[in-house]
PDB file of N, CA and C in Angstrom:
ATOM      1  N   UNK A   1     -39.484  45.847 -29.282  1.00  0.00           N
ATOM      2  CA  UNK A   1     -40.632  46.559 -29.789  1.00  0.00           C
ATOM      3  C   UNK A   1     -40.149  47.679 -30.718  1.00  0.00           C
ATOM      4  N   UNK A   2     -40.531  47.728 -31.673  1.00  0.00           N
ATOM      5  CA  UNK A   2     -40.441  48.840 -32.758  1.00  0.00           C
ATOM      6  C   UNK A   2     -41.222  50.219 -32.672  1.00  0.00           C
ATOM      7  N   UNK A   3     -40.674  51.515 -32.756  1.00  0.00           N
ATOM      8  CA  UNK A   3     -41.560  52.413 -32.290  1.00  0.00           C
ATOM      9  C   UNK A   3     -41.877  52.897 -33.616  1.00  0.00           C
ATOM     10  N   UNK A   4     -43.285  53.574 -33.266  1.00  0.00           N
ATOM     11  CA  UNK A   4     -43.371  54.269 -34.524  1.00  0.00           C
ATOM     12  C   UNK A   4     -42.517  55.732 -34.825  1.00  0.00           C
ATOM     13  N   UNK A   5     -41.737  56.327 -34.197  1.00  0.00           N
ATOM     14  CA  UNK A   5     -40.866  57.438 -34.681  1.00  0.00           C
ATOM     15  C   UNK A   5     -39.701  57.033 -33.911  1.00  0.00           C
ATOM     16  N   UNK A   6     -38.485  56.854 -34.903  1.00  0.00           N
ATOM     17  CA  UNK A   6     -37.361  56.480 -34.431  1.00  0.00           C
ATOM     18  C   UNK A   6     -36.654  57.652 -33.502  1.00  0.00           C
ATOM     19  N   UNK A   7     -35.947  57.138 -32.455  1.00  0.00           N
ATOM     20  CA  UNK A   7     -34.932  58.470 -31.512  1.00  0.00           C
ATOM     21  C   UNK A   7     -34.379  59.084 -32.950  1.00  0.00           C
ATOM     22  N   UNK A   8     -33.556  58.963 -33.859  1.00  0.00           N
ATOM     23  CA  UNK A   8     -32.544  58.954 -35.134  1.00  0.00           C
ATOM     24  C   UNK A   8     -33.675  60.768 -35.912  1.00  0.00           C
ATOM     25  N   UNK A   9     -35.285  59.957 -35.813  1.00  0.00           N
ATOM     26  CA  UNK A   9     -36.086  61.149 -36.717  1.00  0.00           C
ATOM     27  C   UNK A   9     -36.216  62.168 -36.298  1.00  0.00           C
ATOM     28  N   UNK A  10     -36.323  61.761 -34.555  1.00  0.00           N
ATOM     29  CA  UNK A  10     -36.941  62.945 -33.711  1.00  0.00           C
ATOM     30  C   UNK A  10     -35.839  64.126 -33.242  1.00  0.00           C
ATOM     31  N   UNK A  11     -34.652  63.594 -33.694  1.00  0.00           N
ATOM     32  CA  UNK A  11     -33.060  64.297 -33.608  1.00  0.00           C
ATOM     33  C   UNK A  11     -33.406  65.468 -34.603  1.00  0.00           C
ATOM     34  N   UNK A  12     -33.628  65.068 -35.421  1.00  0.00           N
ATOM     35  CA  UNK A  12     -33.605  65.567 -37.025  1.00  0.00           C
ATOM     36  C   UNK A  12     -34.766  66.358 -37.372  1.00  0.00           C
ATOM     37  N   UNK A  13     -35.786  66.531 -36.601  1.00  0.00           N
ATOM     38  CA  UNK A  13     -37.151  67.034 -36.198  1.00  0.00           C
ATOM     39  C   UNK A  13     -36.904  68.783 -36.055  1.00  0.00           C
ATOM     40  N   UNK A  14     -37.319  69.428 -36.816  1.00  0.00           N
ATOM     41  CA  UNK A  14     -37.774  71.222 -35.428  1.00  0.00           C
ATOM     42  C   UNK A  14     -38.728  70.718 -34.564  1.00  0.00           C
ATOM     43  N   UNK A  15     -38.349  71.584 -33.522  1.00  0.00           N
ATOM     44  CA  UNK A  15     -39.563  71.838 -32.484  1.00  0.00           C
ATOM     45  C   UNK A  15     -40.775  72.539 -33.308  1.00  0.00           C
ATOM     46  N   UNK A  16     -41.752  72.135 -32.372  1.00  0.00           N
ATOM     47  CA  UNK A  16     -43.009  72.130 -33.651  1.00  0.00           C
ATOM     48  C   UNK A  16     -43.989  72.841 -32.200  1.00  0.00           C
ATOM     49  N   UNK A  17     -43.603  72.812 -30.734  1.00  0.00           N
ATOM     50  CA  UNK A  17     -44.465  72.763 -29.989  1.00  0.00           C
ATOM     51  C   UNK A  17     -43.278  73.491 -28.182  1.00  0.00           C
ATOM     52  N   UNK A  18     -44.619  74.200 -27.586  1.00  0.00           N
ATOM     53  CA  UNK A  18     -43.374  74.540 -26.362  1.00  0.00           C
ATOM     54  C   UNK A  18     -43.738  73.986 -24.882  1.00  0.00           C
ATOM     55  N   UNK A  19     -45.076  73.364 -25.384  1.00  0.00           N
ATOM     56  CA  UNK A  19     -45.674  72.876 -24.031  1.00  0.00           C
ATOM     57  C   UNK A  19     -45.550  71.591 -23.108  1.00  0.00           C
ATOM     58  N   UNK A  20     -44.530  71.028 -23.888  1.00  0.00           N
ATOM     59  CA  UNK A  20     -43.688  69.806 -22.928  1.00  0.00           C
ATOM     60  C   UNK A  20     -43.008  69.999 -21.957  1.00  0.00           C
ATOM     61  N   UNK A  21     -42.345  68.934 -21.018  1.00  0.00           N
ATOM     62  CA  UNK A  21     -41.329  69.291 -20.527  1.00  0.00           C
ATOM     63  C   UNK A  21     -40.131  68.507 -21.361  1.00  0.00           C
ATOM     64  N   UNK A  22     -40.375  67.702 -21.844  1.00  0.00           N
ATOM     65  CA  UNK A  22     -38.919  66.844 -22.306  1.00  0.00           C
ATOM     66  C   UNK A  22     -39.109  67.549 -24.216  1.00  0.00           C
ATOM     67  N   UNK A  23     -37.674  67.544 -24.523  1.00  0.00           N
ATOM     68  CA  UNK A  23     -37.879  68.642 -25.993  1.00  0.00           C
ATOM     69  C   UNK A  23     -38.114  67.650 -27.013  1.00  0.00           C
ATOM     70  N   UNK A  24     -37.972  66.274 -26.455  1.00  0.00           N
ATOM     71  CA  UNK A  24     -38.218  65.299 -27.575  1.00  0.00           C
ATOM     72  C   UNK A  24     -40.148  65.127 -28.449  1.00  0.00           C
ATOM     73  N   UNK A  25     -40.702  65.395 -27.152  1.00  0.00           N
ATOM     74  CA  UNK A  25     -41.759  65.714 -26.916  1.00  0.00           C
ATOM     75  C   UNK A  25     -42.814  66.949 -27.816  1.00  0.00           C
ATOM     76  N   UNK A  26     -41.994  67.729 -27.550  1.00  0.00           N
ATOM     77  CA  UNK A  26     -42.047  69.080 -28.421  1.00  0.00           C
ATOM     78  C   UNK A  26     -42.070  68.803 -29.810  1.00  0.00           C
ATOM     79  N   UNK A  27     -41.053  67.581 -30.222  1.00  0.00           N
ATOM     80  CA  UNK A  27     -41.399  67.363 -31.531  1.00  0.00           C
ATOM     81  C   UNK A  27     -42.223  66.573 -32.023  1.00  0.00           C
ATOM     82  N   UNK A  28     -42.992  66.466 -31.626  1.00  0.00           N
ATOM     83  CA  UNK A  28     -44.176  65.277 -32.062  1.00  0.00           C
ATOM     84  C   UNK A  28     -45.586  66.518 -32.047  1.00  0.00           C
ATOM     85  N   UNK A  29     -46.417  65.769 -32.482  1.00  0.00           N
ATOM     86  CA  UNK A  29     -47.699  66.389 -32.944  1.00  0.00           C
ATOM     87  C   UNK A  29     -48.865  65.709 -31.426  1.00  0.00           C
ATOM     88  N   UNK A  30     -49.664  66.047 -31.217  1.00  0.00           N
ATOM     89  CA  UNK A  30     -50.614  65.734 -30.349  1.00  0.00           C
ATOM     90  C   UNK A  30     -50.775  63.802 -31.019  1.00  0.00           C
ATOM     91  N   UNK A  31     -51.414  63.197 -31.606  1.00  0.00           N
ATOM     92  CA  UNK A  31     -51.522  62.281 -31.966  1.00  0.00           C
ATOM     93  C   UNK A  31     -50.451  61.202 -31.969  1.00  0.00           C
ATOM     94  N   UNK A  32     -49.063  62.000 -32.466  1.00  0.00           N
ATOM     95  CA  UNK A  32     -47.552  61.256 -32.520  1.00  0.00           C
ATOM     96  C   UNK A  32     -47.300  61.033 -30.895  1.00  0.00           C
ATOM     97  N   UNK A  33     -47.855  61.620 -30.147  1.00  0.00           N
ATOM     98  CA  UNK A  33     -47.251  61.691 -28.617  1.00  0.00           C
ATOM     99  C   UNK A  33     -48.347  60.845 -27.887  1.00  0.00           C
ATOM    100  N   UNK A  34     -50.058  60.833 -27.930  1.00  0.00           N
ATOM    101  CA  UNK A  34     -50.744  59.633 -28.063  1.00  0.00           C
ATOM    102  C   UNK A  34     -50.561  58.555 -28.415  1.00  0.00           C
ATOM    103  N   UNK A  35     -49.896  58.093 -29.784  1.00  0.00           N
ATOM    104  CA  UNK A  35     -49.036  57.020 -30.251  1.00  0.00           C
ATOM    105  C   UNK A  35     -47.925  56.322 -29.560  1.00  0.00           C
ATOM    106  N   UNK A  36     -47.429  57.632 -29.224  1.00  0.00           N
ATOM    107  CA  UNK A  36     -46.368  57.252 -28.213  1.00  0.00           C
ATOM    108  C   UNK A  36     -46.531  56.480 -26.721  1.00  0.00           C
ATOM    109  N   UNK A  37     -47.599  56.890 -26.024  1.00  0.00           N
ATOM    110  CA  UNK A  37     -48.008  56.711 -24.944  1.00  0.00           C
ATOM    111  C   UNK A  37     -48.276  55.190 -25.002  1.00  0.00           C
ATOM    112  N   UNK A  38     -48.872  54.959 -26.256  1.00  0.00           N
ATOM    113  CA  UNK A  38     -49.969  53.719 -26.460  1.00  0.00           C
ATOM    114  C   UNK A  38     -48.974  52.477 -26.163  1.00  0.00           C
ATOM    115  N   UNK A  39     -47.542  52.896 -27.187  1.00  0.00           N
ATOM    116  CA  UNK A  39     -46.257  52.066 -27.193  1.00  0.00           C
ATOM    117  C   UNK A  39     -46.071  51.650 -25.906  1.00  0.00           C
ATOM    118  N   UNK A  40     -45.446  53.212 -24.901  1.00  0.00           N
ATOM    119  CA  UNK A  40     -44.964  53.045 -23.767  1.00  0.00           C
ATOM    120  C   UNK A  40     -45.825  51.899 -22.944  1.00  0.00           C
ATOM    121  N   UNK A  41     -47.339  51.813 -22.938  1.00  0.00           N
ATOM    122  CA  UNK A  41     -48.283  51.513 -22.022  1.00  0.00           C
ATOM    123  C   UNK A  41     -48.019  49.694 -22.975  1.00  0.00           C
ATOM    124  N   UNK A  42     -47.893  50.222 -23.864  1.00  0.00           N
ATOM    125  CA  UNK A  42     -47.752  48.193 -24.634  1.00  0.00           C
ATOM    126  C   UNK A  42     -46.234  47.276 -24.039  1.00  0.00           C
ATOM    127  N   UNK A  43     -45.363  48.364 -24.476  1.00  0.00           N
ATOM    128  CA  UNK A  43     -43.970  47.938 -23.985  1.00  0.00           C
ATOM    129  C   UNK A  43     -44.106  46.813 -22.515  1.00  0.00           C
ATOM    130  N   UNK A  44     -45.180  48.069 -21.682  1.00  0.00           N
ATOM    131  CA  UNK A  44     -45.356  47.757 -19.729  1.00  0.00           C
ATOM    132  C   UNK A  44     -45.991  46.646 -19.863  1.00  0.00           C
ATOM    133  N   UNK A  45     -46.447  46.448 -20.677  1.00  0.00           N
ATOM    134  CA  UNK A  45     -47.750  45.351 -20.529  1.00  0.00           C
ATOM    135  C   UNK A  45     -47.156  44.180 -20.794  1.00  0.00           C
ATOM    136  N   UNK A  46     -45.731  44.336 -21.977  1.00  0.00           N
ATOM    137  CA  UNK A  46     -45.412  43.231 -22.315  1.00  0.00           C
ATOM    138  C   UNK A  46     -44.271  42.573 -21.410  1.00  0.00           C
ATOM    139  N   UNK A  47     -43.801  43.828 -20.590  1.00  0.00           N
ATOM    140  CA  UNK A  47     -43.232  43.096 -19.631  1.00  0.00           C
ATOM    141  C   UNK A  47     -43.674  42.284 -18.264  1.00  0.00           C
ATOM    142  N   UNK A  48     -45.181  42.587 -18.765  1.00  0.00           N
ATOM    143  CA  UNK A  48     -45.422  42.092 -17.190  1.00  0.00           C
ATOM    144  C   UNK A  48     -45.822  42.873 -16.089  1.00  0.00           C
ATOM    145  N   UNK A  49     -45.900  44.080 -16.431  1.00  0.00           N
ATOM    146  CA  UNK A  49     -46.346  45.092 -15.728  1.00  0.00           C
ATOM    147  C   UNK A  49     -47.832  45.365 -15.903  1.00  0.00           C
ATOM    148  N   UNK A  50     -48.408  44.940 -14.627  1.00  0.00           N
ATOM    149  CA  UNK A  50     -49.913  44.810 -14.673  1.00  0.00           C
ATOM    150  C   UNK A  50     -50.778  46.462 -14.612  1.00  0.00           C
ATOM    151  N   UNK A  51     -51.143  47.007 -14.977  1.00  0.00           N
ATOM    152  CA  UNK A  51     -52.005  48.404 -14.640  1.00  0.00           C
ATOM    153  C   UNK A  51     -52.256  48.939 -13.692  1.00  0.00           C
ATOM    154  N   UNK A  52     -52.538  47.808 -13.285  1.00  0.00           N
ATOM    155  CA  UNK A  52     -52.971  48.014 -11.663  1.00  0.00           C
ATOM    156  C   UNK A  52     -52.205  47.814 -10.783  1.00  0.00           C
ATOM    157  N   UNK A  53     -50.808  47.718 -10.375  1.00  0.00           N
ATOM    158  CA  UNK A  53     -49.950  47.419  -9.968  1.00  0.00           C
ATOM    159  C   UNK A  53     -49.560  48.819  -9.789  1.00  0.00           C
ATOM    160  N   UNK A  54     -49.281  48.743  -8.086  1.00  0.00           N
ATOM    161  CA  UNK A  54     -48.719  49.860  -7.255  1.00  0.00           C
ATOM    162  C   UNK A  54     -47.723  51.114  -8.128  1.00  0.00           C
ATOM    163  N   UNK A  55     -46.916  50.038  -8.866  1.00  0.00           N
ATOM    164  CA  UNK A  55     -45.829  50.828  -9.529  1.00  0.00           C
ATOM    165  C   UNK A  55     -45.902  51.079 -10.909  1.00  0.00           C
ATOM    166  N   UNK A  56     -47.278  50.818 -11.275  1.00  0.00           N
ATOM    167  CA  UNK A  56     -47.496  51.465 -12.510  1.00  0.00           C
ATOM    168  C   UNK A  56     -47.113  52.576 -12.996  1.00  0.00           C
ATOM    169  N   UNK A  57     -47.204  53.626 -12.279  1.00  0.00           N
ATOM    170  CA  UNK A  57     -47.244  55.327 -12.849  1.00  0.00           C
ATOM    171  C   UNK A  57     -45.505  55.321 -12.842  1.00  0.00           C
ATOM    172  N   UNK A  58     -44.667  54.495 -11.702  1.00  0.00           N
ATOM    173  CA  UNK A  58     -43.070  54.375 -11.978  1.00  0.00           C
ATOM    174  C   UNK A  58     -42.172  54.107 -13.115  1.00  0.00           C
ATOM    175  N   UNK A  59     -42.952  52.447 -13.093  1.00  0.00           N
ATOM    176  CA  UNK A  59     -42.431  52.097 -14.304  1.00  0.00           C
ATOM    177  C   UNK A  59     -42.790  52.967 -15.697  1.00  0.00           C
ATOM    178  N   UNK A  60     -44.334  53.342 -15.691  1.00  0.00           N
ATOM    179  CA  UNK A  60     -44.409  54.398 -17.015  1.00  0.00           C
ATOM    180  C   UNK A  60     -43.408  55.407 -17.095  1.00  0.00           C
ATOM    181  N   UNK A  61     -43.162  55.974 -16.172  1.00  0.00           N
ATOM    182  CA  UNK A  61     -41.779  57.277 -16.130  1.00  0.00           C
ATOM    183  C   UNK A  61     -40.562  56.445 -16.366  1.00  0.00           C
ATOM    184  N   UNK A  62     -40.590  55.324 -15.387  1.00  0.00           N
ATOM    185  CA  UNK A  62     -39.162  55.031 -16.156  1.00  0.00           C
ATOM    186  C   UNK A  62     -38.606  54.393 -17.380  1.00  0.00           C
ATOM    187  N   UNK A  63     -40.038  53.946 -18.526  1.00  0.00           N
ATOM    188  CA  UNK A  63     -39.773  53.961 -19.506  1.00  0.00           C
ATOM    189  C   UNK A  63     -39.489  55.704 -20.120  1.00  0.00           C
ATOM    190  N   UNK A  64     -40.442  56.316 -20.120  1.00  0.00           N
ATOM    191  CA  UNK A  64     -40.083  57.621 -20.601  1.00  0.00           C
ATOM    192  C   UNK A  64     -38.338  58.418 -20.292  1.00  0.00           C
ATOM    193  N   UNK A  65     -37.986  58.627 -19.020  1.00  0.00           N
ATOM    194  CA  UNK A  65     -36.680  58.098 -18.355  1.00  0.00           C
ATOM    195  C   UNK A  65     -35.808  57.839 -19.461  1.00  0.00           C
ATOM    196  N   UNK A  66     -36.059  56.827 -19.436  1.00  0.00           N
ATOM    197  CA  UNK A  66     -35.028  55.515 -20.689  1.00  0.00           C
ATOM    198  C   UNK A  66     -35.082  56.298 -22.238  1.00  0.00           C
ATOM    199  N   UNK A  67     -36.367  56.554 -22.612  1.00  0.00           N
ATOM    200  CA  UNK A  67     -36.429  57.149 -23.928  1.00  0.00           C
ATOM    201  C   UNK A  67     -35.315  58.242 -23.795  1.00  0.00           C
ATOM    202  N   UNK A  68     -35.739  59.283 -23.117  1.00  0.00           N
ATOM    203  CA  UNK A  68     -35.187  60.219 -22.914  1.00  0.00           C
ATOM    204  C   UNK A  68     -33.549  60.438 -23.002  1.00  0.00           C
ATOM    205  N   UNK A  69     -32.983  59.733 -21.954  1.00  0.00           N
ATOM    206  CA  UNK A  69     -31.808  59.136 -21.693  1.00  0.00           C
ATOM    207  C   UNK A  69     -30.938  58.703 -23.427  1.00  0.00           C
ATOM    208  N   UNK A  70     -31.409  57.794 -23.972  1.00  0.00           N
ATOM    209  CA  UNK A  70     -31.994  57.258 -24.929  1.00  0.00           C
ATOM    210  C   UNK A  70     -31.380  58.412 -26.313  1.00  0.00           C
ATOM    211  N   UNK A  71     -32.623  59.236 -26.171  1.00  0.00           N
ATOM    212  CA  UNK A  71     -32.941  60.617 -27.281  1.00  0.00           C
ATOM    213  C   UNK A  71     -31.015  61.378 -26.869  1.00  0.00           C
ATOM    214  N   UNK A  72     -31.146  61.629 -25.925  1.00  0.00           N
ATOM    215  CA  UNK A  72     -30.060  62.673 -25.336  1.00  0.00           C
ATOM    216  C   UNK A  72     -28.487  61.812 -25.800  1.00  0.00           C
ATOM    217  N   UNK A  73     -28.585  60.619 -25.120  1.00  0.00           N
ATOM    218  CA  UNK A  73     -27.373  59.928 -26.059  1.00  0.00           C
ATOM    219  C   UNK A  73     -27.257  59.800 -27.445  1.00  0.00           C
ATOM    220  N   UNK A  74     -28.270  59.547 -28.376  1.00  0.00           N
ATOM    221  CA  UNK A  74     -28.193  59.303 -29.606  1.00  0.00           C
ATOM    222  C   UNK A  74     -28.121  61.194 -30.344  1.00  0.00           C
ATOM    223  N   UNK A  75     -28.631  62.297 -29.705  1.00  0.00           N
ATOM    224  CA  UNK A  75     -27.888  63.969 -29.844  1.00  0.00           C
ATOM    225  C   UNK A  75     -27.216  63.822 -29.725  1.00  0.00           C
ATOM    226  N   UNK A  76     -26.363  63.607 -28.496  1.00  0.00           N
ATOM    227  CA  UNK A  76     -25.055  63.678 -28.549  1.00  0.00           C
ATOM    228  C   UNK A  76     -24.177  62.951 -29.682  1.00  0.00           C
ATOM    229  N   UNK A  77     -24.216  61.804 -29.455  1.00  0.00           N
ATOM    230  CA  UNK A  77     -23.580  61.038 -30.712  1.00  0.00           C
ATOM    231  C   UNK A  77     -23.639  61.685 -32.336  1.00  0.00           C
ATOM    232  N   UNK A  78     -25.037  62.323 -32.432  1.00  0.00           N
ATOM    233  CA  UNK A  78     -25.223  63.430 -33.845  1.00  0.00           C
ATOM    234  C   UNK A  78     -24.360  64.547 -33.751  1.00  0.00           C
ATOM    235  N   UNK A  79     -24.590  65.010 -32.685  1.00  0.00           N
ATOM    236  CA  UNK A  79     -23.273  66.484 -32.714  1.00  0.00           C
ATOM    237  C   UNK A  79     -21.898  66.465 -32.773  1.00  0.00           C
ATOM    238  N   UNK A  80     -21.347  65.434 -32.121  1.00  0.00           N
ATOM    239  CA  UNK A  80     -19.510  65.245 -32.052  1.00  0.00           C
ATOM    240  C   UNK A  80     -19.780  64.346 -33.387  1.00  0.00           C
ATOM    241  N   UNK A  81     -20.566  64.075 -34.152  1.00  0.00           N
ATOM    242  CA  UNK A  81     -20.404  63.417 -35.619  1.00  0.00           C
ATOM    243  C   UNK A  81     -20.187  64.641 -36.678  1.00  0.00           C
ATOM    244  N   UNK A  82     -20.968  65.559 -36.198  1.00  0.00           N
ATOM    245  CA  UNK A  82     -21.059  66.785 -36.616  1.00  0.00           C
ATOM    246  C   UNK A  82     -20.006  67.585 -37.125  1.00  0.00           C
ATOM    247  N   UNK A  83     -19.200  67.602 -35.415  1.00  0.00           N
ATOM    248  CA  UNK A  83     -17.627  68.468 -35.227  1.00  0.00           C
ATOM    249  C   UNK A  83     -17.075  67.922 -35.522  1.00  0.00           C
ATOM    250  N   UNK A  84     -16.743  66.419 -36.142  1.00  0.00           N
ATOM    251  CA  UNK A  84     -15.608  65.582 -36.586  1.00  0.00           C
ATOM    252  C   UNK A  84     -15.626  65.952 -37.911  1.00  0.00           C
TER     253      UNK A  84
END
């Protein structure tokens, strides 16, 4: 699945916002982070993950989780590119 804002943009982003908890978050606009959600909730769906299914609200975090994870590896990889 293709997202609409790459981990790569959101690196490269200011914080725009302080009311998240994850800072990736922070950089998106109210609508960009709706967008986002829509993905996450399409991603679940396409795996097979029914809505209604006990472990819905899990699996949604543990896509976010993954992004996250995700965002934080691909910083890192920008900064020691940085210091080299």
């Amino acid at each position: 699945m293709k997202y609409t804002i790459g981990i790569e943009e959101l690196i490269n982003r200011p914080i725009i916002r302080s009311d998240k908890s994850e800072e990736f978050l922070n950089k998106m606009t109210d609508d960009e982070i709706t967008q986002w959600e829509v993905e996450v909730e399409q991603a679940l769906l396409e795996e097979g993950i029914e809505k209604k299914h006990l472990d819905w609200n899990v699996a949604f975090m543990a896509k976010i989780i993954d992004r996250g994870i995700l965002y934080n590896l691909f910083l890192l990889k920008s900064n020691e590119s940085k210091t080299n």
